[in-house]
N, C-alpha and C. Protein backbone atom coordinates (compact mmCIF):
# COMPACT_ATOMS: atom_id res chain seq x y z
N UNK A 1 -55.96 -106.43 28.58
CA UNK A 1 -57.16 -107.14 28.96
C UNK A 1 -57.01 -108.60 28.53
N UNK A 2 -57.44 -109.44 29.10
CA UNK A 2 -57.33 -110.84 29.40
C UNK A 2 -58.35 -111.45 28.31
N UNK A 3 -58.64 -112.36 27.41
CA UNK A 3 -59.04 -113.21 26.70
C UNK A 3 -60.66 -113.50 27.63
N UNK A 4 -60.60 -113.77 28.59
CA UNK A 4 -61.93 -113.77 29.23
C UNK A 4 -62.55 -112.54 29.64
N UNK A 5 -61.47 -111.41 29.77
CA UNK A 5 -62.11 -110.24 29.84
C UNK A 5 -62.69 -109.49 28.74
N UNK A 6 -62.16 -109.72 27.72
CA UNK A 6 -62.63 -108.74 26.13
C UNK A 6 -63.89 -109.85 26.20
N UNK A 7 -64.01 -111.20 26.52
CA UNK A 7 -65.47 -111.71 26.22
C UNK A 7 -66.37 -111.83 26.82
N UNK A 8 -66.10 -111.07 28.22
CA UNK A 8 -67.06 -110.59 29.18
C UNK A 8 -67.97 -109.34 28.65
N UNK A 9 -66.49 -108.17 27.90
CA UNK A 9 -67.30 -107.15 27.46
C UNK A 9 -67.96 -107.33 26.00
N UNK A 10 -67.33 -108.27 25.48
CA UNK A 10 -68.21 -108.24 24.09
C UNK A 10 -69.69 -108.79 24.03
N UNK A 11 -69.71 -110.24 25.11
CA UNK A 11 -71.04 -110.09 25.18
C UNK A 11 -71.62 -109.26 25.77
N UNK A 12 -71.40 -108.22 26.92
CA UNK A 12 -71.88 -107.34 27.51
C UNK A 12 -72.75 -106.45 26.21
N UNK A 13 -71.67 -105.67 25.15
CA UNK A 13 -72.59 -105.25 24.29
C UNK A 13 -73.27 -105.75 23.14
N UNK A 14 -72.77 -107.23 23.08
CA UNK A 14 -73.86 -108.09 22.18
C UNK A 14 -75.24 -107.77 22.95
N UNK A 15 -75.59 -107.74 24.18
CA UNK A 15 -76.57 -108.22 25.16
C UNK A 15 -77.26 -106.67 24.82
N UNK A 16 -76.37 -105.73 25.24
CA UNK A 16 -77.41 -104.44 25.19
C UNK A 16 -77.63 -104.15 23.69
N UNK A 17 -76.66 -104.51 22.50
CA UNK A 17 -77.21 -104.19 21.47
C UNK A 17 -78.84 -104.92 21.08
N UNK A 18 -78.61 -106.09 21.58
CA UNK A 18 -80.05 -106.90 21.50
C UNK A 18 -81.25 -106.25 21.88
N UNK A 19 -80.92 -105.59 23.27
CA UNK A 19 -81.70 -105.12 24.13
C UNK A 19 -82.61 -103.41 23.22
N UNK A 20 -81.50 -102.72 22.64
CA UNK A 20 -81.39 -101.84 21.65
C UNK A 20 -82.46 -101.94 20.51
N UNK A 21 -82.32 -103.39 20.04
CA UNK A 21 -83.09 -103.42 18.94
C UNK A 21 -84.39 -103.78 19.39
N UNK A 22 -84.66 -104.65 20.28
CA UNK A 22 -86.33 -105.06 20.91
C UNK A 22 -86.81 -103.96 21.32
N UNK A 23 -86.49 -102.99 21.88
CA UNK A 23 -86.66 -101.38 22.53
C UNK A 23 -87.52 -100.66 20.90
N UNK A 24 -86.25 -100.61 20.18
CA UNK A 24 -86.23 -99.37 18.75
C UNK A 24 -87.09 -100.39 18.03
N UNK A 25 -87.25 -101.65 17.68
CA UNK A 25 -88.18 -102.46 16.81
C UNK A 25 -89.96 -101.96 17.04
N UNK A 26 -89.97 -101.91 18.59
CA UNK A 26 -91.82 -101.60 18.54
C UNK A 26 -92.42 -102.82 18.00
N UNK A 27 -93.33 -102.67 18.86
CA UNK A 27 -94.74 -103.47 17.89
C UNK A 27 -95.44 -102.62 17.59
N UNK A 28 -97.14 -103.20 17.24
CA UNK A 28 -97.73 -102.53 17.28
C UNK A 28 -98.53 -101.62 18.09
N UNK A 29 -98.77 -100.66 17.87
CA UNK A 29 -99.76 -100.59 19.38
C UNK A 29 -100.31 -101.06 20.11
N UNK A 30 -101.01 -101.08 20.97
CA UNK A 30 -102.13 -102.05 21.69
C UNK A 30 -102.99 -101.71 22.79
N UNK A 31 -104.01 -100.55 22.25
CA UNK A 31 -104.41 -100.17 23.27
C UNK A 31 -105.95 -101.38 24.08
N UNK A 32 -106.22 -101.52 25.09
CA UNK A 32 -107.03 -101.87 25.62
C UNK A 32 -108.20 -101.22 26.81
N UNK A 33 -109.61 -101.22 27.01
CA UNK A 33 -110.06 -100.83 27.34
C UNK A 33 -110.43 -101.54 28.70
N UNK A 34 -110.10 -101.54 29.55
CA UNK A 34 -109.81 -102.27 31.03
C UNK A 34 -110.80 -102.09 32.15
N UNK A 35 -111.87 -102.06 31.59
CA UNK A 35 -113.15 -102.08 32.69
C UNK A 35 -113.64 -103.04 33.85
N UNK A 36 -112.79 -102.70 35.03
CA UNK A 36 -113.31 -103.05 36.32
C UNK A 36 -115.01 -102.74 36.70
N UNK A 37 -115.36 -103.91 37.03
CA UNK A 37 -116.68 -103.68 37.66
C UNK A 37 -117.29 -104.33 38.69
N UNK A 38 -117.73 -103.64 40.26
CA UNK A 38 -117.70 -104.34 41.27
C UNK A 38 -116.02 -104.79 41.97
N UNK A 39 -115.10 -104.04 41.51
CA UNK A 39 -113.61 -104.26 41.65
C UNK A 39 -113.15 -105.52 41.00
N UNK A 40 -113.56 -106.45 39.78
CA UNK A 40 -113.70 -107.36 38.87
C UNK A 40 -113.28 -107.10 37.99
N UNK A 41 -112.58 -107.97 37.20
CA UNK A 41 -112.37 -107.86 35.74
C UNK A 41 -113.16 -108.51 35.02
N UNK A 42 -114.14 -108.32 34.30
CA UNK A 42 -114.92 -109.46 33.65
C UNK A 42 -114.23 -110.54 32.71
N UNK A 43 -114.98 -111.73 32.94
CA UNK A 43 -114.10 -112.94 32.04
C UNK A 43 -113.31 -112.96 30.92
N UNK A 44 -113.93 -112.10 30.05
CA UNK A 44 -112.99 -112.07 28.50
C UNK A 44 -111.67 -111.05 28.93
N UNK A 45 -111.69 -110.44 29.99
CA UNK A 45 -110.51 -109.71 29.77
C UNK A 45 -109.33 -109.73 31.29
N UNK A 46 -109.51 -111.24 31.72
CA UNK A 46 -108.98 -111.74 32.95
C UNK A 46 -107.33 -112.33 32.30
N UNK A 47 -107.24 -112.08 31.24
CA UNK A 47 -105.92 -112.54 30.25
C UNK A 47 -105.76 -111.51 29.06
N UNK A 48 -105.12 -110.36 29.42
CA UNK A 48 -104.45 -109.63 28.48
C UNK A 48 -103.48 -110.06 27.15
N UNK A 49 -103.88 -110.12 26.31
CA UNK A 49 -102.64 -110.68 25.42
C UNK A 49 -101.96 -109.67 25.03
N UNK A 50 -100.81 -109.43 24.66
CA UNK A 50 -99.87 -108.55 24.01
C UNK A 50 -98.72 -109.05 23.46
N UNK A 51 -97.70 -108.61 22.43
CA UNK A 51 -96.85 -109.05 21.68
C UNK A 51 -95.67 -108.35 22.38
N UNK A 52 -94.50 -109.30 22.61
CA UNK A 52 -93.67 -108.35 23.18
C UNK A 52 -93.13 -107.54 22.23
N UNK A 53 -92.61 -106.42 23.03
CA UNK A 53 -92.33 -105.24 21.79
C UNK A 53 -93.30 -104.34 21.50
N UNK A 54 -94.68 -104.77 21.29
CA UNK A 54 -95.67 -103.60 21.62
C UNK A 54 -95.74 -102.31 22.23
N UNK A 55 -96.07 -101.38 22.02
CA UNK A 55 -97.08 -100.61 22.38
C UNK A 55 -98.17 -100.45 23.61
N UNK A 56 -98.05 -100.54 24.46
CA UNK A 56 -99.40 -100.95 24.99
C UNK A 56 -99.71 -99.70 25.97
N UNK A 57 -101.22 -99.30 26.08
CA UNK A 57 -101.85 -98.47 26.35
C UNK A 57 -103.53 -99.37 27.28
N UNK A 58 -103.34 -99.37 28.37
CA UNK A 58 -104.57 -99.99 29.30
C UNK A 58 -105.18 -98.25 29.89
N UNK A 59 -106.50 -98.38 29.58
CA UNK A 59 -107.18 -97.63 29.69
C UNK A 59 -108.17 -97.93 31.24
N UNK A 60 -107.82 -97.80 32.43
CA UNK A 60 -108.88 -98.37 33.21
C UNK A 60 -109.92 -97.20 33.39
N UNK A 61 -110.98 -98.27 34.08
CA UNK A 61 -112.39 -97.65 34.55
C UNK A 61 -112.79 -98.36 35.52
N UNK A 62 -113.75 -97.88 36.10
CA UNK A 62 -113.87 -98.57 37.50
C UNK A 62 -115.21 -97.61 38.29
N UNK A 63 -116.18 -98.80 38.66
CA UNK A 63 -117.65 -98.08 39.53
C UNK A 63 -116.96 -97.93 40.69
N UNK A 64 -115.96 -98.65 41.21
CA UNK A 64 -114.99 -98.08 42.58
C UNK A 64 -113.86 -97.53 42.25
N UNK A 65 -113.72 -96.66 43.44
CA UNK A 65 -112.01 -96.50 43.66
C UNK A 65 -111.24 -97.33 43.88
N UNK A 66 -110.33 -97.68 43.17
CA UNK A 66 -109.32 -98.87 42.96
C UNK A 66 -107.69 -98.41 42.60
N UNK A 67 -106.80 -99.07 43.25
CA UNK A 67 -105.69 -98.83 42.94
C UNK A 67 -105.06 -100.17 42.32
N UNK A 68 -104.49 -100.19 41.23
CA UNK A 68 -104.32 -101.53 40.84
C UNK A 68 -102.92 -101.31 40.31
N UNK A 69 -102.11 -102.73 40.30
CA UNK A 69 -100.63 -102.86 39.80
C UNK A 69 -100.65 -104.09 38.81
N UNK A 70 -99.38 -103.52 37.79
CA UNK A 70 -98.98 -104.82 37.28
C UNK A 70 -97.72 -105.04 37.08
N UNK A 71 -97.60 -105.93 38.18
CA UNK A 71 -96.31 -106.72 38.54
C UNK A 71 -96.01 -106.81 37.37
N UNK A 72 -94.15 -107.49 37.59
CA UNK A 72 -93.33 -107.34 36.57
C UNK A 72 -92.68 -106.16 36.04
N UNK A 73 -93.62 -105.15 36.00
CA UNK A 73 -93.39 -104.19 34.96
C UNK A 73 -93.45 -102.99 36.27
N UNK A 74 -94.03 -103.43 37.09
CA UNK A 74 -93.94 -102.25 38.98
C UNK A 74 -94.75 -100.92 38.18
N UNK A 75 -95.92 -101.04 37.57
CA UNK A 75 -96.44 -99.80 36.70
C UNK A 75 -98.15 -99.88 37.71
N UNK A 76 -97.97 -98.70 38.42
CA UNK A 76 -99.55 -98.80 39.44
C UNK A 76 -100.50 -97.71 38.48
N UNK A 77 -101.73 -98.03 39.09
CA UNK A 77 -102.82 -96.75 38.45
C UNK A 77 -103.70 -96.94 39.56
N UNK A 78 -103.66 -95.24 39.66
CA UNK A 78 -105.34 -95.11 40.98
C UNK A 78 -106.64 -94.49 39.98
N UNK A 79 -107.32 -95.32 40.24
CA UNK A 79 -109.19 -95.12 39.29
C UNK A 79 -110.08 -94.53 40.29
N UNK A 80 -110.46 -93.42 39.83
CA UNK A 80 -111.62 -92.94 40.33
C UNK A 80 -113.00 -93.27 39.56
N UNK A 81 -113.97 -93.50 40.20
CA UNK A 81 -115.04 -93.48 39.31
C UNK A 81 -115.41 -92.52 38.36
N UNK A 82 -116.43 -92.95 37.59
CA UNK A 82 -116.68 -92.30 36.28
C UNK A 82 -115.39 -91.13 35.65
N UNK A 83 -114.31 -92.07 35.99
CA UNK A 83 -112.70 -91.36 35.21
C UNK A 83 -112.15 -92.88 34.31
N UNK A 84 -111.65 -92.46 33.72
CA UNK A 84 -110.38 -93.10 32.59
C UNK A 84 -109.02 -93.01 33.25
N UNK A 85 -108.36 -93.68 33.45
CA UNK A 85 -106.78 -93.79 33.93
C UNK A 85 -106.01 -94.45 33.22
N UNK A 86 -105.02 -94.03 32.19
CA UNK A 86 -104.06 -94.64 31.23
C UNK A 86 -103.10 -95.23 31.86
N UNK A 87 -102.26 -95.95 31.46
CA UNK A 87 -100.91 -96.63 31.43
C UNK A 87 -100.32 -96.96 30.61
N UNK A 88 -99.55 -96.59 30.12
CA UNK A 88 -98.76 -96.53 28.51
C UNK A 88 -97.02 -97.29 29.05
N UNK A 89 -96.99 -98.43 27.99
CA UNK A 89 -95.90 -98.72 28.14
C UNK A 89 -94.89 -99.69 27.31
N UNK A 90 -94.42 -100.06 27.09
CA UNK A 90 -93.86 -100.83 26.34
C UNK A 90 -93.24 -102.36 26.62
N UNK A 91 -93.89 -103.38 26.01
CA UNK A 91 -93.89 -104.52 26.31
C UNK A 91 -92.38 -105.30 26.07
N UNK A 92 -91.52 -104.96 26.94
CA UNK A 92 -90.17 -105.31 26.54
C UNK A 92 -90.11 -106.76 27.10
N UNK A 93 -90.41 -107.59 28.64
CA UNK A 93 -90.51 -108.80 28.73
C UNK A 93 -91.72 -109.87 28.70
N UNK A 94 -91.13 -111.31 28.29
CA UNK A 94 -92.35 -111.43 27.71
C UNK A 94 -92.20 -112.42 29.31
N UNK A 95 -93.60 -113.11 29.21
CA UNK A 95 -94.50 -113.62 30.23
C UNK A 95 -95.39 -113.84 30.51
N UNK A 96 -95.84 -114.01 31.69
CA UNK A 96 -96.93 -113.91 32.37
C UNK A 96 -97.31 -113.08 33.97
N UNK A 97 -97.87 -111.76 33.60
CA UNK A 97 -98.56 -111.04 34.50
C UNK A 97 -99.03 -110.65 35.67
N UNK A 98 -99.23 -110.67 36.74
CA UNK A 98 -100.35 -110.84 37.12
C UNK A 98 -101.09 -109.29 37.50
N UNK A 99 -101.84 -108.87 37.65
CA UNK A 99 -102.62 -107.70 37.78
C UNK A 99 -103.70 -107.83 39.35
N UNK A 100 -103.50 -107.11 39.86
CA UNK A 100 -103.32 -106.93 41.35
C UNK A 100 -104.12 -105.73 41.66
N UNK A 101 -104.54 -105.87 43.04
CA UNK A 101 -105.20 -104.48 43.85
C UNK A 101 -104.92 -104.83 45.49
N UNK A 102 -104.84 -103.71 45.89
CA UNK A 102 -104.94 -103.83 47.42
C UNK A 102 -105.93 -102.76 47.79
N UNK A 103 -107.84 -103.19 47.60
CA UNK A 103 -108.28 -101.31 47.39
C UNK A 103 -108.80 -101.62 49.03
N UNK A 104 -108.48 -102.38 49.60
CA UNK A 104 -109.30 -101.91 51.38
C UNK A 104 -110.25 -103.11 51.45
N UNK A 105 -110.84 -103.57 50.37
CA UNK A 105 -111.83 -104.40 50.71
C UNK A 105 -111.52 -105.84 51.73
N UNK A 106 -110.70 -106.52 50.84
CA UNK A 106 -110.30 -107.95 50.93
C UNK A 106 -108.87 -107.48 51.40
N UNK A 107 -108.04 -108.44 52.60
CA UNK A 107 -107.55 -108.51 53.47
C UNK A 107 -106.32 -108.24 52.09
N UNK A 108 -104.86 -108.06 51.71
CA UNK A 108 -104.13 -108.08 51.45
C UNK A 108 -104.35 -107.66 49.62
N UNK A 109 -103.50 -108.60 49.15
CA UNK A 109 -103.52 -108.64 47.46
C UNK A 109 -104.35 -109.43 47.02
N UNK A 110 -105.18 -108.91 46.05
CA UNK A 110 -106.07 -109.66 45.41
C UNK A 110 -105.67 -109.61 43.70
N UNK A 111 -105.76 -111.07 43.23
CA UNK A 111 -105.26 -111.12 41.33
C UNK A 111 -106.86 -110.61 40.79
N UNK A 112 -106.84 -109.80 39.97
CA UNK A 112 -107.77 -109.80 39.49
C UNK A 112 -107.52 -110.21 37.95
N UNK A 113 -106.64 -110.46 37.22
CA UNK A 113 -106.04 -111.08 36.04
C UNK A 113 -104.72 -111.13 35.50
N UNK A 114 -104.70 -111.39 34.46
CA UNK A 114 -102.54 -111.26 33.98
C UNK A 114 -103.13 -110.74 32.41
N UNK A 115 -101.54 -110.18 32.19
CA UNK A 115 -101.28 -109.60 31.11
C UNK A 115 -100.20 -110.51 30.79
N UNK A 116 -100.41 -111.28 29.45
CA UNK A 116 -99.70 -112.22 29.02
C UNK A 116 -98.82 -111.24 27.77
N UNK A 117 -97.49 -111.50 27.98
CA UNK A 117 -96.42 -110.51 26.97
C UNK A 117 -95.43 -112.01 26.32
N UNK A 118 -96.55 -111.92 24.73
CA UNK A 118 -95.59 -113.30 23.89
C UNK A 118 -94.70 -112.97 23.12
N UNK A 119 -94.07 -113.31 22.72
CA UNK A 119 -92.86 -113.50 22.46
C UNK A 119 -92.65 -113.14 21.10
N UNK A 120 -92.47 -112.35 20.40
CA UNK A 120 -92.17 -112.39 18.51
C UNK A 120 -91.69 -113.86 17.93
């Protein structure tokens, strides 16, 4: 193996060992309670914060049927009324969000907020 090849693979597993430890490190939990209303997110919770590495657990609710996504992470949930719908997952990149529906109403995708994932 070639001098550029052993340092192709060594960073290769520098990269996943990294990847290894942000995975096995965890944060803390983070559950949130994600109440749609009128197919809305109300103001205080139009910006999710989370730590990357977290835990995170979004609990939706919803007076409509709603199907909602959050990009980035390609993680959907369908809400029925007067139900709870989890999403459990782990905040491995950090960013910015956006949180999405396509429920029939309004012509295409609609943002209804972001889930901001900062950085340790």
């Amino acid at each position: 193996m070639t001098g550029a090849g052993r340092g192709w693979r060594l960073g290769g597993l520098i990269g996943t060992a990294v990847i290894l430890y942000v995975a096995s490190a965890g944060g803390e939990p983070h559950v949130v309670d994600v109440q749609l209303r009128e197919r809305m997110l109300p103001p205080p919770q139009r910006v999710l914060v989370v730590q990357q590495g977290d835990d995170v657990t979004l609990r939706w609710s919803s007076n409509h049927p709603m199907r909602v996504r959050l990009q980035g992470y390609n993680l959907d949930a369908s809400i029925a009324p007067g139900t709870t719908t989890t999403t459990t997952f782990r905040a491995l990149t950090a960013g910015r969000f956006k949180i999405t529906t396509r429920d029939g109403v309004a012509p295409g995708e609609t943002t209804l907020g972001h889930l901001e994932v900062r950085p340790r």
